[in-house]
PDB file of N, CA and C in Angstrom:
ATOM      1  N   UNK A   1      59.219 100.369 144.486  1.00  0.00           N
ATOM      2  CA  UNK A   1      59.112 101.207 143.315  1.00  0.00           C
ATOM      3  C   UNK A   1      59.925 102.493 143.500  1.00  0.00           C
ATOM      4  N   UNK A   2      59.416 103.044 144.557  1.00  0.00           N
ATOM      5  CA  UNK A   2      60.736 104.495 145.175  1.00  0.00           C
ATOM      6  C   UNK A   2      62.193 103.887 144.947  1.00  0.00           C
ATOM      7  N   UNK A   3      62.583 102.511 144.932  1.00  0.00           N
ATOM      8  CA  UNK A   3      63.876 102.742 144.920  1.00  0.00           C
ATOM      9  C   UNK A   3      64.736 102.156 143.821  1.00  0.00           C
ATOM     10  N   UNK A   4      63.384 101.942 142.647  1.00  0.00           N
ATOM     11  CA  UNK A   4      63.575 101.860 141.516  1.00  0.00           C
ATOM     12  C   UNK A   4      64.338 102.599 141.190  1.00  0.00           C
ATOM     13  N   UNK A   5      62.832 103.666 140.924  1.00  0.00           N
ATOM     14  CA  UNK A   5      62.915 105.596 140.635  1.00  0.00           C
ATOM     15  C   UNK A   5      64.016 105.856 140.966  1.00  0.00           C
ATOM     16  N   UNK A   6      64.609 105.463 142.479  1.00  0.00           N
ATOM     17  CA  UNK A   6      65.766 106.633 143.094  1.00  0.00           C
ATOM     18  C   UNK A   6      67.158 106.505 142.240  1.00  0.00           C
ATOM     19  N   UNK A   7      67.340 105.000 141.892  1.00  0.00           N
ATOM     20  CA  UNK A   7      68.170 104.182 141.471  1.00  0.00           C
ATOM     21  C   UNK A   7      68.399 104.991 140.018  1.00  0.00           C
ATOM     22  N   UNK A   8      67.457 105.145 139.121  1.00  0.00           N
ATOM     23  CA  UNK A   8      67.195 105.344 137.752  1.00  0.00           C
ATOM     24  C   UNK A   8      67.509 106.870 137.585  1.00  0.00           C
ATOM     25  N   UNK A   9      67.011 107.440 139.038  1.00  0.00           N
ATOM     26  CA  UNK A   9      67.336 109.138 139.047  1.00  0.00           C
ATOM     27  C   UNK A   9      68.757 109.191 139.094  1.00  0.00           C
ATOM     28  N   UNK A  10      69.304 108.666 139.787  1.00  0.00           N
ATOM     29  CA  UNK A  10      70.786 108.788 140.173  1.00  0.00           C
ATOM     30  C   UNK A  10      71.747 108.203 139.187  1.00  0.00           C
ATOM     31  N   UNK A  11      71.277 107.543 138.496  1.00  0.00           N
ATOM     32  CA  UNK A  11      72.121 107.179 137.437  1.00  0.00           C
ATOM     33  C   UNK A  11      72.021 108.615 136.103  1.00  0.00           C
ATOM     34  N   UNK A  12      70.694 108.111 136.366  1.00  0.00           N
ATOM     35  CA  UNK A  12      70.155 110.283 134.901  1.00  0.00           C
ATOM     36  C   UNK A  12      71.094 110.814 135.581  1.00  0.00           C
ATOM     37  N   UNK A  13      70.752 111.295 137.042  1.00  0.00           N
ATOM     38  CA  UNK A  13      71.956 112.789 136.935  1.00  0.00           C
ATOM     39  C   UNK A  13      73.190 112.409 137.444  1.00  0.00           C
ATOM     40  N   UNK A  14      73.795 111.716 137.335  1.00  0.00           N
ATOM     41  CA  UNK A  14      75.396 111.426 137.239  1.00  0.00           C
ATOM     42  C   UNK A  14      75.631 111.356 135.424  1.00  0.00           C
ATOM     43  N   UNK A  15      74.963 110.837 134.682  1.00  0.00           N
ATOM     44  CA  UNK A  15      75.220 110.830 133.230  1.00  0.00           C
ATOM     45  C   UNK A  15      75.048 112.373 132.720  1.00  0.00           C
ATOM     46  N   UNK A  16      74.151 113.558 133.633  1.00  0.00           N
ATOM     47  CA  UNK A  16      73.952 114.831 133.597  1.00  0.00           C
ATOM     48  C   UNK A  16      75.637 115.487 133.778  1.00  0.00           C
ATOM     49  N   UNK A  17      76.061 115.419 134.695  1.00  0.00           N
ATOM     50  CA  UNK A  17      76.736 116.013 135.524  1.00  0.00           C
ATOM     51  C   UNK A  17      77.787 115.323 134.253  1.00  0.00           C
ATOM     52  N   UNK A  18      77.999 114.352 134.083  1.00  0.00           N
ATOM     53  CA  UNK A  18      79.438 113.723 133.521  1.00  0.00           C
ATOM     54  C   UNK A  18      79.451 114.397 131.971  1.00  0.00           C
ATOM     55  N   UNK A  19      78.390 114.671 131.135  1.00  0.00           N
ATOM     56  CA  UNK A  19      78.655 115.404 130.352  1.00  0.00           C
ATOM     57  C   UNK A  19      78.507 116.800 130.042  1.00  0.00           C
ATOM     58  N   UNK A  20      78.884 117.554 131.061  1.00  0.00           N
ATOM     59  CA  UNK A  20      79.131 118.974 131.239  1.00  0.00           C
ATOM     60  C   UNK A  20      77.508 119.700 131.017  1.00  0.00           C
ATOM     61  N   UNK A  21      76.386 119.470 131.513  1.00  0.00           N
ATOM     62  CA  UNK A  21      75.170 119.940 131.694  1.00  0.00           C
ATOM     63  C   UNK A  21      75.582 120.613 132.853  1.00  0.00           C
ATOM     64  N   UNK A  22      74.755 121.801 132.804  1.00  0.00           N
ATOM     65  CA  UNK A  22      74.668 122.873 134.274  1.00  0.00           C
ATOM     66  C   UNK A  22      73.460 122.531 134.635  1.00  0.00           C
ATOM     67  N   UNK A  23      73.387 122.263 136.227  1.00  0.00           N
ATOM     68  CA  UNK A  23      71.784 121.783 136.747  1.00  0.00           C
ATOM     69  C   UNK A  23      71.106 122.756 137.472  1.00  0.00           C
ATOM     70  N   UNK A  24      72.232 123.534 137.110  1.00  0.00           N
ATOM     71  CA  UNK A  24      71.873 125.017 138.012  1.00  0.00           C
ATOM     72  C   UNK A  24      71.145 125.913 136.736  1.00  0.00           C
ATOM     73  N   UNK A  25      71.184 125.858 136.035  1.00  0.00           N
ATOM     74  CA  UNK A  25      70.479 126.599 134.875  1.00  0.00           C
ATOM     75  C   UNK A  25      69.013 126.116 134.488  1.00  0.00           C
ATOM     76  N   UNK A  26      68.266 127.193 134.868  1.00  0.00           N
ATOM     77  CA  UNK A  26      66.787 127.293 135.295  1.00  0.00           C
ATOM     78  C   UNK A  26      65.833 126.017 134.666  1.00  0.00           C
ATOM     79  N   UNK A  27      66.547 126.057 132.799  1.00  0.00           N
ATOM     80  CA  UNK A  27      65.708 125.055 132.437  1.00  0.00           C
ATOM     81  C   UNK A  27      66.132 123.588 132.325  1.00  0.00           C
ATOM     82  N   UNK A  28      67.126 123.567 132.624  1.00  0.00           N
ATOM     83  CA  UNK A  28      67.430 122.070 133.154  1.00  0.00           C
ATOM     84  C   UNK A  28      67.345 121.505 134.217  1.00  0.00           C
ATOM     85  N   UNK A  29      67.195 122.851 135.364  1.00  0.00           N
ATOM     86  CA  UNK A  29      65.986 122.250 136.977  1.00  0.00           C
ATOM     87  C   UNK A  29      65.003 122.097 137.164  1.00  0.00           C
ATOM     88  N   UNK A  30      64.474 122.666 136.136  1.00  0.00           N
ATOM     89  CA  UNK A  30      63.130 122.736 136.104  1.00  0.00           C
ATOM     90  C   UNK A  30      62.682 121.414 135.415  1.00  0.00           C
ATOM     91  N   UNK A  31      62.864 120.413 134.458  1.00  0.00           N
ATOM     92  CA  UNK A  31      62.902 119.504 133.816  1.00  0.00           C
ATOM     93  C   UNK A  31      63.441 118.602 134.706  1.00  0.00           C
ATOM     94  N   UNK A  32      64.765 118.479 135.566  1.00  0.00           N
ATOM     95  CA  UNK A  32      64.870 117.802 136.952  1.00  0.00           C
ATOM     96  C   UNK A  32      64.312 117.452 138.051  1.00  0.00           C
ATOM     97  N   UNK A  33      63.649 118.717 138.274  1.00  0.00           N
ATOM     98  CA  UNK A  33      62.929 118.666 139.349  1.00  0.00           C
ATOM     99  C   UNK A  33      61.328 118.445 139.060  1.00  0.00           C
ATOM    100  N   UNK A  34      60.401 118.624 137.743  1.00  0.00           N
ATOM    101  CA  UNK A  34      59.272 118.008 138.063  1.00  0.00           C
ATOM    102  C   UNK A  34      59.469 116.695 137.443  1.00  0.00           C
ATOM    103  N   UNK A  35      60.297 116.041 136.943  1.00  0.00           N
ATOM    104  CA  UNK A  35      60.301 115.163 136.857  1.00  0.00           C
ATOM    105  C   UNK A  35      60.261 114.006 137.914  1.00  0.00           C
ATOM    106  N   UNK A  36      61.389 114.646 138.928  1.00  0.00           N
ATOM    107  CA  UNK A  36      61.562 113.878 140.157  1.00  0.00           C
ATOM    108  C   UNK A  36      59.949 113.610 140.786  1.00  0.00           C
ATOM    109  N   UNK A  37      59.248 115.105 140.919  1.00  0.00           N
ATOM    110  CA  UNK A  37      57.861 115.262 141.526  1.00  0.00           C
ATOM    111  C   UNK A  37      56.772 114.227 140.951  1.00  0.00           C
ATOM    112  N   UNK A  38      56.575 114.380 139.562  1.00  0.00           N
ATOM    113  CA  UNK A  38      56.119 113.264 138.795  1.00  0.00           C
ATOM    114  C   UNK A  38      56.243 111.699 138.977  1.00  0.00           C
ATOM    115  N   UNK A  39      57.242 111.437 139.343  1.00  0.00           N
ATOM    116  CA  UNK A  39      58.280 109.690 139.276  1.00  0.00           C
ATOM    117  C   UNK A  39      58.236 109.507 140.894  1.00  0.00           C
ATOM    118  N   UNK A  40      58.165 110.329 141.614  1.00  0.00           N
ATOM    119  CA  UNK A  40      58.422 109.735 143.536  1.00  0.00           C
ATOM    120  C   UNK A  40      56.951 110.354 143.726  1.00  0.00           C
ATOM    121  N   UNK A  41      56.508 111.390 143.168  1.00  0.00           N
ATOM    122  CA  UNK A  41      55.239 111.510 143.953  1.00  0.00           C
ATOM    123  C   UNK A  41      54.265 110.785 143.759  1.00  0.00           C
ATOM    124  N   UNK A  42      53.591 110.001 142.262  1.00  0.00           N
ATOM    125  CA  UNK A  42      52.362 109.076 142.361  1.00  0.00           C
ATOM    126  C   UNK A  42      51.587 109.581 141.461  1.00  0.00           C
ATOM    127  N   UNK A  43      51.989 110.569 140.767  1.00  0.00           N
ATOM    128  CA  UNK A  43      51.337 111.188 139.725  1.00  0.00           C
ATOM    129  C   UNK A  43      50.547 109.973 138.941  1.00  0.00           C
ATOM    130  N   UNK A  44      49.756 110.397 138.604  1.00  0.00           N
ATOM    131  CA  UNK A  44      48.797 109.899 136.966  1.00  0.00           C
ATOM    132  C   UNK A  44      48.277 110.451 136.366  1.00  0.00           C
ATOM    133  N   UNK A  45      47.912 109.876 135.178  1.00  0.00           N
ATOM    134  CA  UNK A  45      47.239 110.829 134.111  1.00  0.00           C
ATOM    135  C   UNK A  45      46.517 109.614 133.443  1.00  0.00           C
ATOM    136  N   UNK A  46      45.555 109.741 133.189  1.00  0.00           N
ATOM    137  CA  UNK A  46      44.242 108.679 132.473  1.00  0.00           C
ATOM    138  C   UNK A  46      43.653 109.950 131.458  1.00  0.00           C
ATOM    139  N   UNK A  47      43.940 108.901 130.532  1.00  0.00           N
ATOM    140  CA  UNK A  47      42.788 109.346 129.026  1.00  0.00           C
ATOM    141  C   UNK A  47      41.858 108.164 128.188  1.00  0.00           C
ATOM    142  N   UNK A  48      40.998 108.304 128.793  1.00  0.00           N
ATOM    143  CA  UNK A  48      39.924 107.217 128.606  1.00  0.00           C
ATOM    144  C   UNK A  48      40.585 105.555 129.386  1.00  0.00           C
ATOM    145  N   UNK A  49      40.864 104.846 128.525  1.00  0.00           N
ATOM    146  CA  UNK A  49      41.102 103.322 129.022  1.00  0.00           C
ATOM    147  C   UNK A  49      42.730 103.602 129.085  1.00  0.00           C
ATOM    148  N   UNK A  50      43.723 104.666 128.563  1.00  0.00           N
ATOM    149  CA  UNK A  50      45.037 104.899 128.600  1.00  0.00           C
ATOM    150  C   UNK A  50      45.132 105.157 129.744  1.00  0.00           C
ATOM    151  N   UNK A  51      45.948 104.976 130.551  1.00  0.00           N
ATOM    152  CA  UNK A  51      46.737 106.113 132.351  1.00  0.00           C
ATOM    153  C   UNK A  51      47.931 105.519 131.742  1.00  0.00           C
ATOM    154  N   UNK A  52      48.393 106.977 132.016  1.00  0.00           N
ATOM    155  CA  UNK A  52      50.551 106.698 132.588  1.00  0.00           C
ATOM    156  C   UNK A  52      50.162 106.955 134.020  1.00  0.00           C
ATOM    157  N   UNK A  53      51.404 106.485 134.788  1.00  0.00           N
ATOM    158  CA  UNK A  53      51.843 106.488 136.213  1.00  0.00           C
ATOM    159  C   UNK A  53      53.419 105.974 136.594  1.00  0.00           C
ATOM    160  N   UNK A  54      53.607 106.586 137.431  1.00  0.00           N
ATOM    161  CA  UNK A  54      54.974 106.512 137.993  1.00  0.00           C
ATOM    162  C   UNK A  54      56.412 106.841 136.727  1.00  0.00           C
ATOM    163  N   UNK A  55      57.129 105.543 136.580  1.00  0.00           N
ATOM    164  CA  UNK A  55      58.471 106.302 135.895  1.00  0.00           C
ATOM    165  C   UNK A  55      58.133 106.357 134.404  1.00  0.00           C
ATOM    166  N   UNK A  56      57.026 105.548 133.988  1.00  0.00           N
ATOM    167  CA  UNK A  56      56.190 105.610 132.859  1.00  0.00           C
ATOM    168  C   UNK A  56      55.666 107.434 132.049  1.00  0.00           C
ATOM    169  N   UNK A  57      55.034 107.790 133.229  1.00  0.00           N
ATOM    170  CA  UNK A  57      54.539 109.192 133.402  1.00  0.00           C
ATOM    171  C   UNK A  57      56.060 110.376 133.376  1.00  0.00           C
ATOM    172  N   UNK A  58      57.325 109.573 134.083  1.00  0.00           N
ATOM    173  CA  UNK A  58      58.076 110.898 134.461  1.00  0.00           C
ATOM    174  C   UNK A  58      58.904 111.068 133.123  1.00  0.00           C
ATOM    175  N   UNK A  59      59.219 109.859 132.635  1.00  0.00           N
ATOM    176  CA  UNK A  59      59.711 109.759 131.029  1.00  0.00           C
ATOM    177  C   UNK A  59      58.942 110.650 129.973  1.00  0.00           C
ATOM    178  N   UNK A  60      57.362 110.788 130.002  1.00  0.00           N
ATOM    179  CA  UNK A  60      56.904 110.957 129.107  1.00  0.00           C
ATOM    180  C   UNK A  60      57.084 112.954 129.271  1.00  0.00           C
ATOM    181  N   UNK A  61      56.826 113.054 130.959  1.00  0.00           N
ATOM    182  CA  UNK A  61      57.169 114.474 131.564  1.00  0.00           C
ATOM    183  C   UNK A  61      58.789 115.089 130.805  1.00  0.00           C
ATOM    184  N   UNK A  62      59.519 114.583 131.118  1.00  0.00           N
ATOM    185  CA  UNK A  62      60.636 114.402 130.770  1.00  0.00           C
ATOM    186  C   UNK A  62      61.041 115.096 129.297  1.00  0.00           C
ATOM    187  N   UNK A  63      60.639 114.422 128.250  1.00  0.00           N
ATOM    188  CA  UNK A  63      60.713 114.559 127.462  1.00  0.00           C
ATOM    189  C   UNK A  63      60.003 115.714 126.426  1.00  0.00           C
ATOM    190  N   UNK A  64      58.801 116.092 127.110  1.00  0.00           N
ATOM    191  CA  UNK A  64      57.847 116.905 126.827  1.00  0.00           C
ATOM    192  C   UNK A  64      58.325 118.455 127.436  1.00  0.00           C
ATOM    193  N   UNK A  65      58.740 118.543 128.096  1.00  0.00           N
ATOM    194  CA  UNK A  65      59.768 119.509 128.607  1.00  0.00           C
ATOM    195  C   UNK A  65      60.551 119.878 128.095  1.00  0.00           C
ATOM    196  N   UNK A  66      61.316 119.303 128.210  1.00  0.00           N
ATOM    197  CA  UNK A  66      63.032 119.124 127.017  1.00  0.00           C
ATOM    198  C   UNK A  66      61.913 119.591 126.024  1.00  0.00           C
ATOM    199  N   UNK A  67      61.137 119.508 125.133  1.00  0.00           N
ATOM    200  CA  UNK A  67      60.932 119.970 123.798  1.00  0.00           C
ATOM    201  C   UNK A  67      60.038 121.430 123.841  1.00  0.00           C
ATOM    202  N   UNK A  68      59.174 121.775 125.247  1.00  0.00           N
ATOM    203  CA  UNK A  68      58.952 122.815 124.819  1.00  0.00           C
ATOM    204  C   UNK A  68      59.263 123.684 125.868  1.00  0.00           C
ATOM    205  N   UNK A  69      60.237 123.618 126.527  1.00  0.00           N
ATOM    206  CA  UNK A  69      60.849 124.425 127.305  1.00  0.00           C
ATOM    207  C   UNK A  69      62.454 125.337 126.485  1.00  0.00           C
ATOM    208  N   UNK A  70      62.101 126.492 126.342  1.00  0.00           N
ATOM    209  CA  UNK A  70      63.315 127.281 125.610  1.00  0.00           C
ATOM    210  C   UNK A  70      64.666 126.934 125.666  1.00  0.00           C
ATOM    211  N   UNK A  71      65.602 126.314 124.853  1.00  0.00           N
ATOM    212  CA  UNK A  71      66.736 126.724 124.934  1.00  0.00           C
ATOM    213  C   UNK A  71      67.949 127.711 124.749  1.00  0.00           C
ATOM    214  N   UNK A  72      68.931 127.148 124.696  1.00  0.00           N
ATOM    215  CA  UNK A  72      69.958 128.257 124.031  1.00  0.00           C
ATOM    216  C   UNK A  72      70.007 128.350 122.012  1.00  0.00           C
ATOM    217  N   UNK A  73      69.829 129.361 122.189  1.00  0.00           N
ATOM    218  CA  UNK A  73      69.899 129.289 120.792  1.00  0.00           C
ATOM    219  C   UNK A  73      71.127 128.929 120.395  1.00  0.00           C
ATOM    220  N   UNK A  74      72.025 127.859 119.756  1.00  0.00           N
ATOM    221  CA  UNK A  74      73.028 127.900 118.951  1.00  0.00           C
ATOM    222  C   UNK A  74      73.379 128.723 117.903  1.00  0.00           C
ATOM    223  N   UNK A  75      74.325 129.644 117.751  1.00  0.00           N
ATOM    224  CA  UNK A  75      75.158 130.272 116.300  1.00  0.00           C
ATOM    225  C   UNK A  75      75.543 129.480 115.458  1.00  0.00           C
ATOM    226  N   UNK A  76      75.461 129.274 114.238  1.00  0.00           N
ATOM    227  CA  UNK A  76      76.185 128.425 113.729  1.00  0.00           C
ATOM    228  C   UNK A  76      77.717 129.264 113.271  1.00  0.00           C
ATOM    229  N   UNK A  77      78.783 128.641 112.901  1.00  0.00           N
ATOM    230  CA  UNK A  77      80.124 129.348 112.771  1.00  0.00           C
ATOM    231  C   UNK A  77      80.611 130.333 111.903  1.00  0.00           C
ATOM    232  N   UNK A  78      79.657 130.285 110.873  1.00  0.00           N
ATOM    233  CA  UNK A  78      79.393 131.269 109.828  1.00  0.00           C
ATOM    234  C   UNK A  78      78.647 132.117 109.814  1.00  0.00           C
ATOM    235  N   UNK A  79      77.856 132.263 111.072  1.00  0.00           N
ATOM    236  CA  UNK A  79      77.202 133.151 111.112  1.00  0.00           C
ATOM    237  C   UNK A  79      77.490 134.436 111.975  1.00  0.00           C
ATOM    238  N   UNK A  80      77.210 136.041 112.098  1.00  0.00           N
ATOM    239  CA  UNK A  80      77.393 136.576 112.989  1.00  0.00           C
ATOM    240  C   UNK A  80      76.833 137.118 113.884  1.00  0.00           C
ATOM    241  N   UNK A  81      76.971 137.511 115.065  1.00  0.00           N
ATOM    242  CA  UNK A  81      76.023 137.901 115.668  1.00  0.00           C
ATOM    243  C   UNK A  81      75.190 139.151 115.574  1.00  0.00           C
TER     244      UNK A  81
END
């Protein structure tokens, strides 16, 4: 299962890296890195007869992040600052 995960990680951040994402910028490590923690460490989460676990759980981490973790605000071109 670890070398599922490792397999699946390494493909995410090469598709990171190839389209000009910075992984060095706080909130895209941060979304990297507990994800990784989530997906290799064994995490679960049970709600009644529901549990996520493993890459199940790091997807759902994943994504939940990305939405409420701050981004850059975009300008649009007509607009000024």
């Amino acid at each position: 299962m670890i070398l599922l995960f490792g397999a699946i990680a390494v493909v995410g951040l090469n598709t990171l890296v190839r389209s000009g994402h910075d992984l060095t910028e706080a909130r895209n490590l941060a979304i990297v890195a507990l994800t990784l923690v989530c997906g290799i460490g064994g995490m679960s989460l049970s709600f009644g007869s529901l549990s996520f676990s493993g890459i199940g759980l790091a997807g759902i981490v994943a994504v939940v992040l990305n939405l409420v973790l701050p981004g850059h605000r975009e300008v649009p071109e007509n607009e000024d600052i």
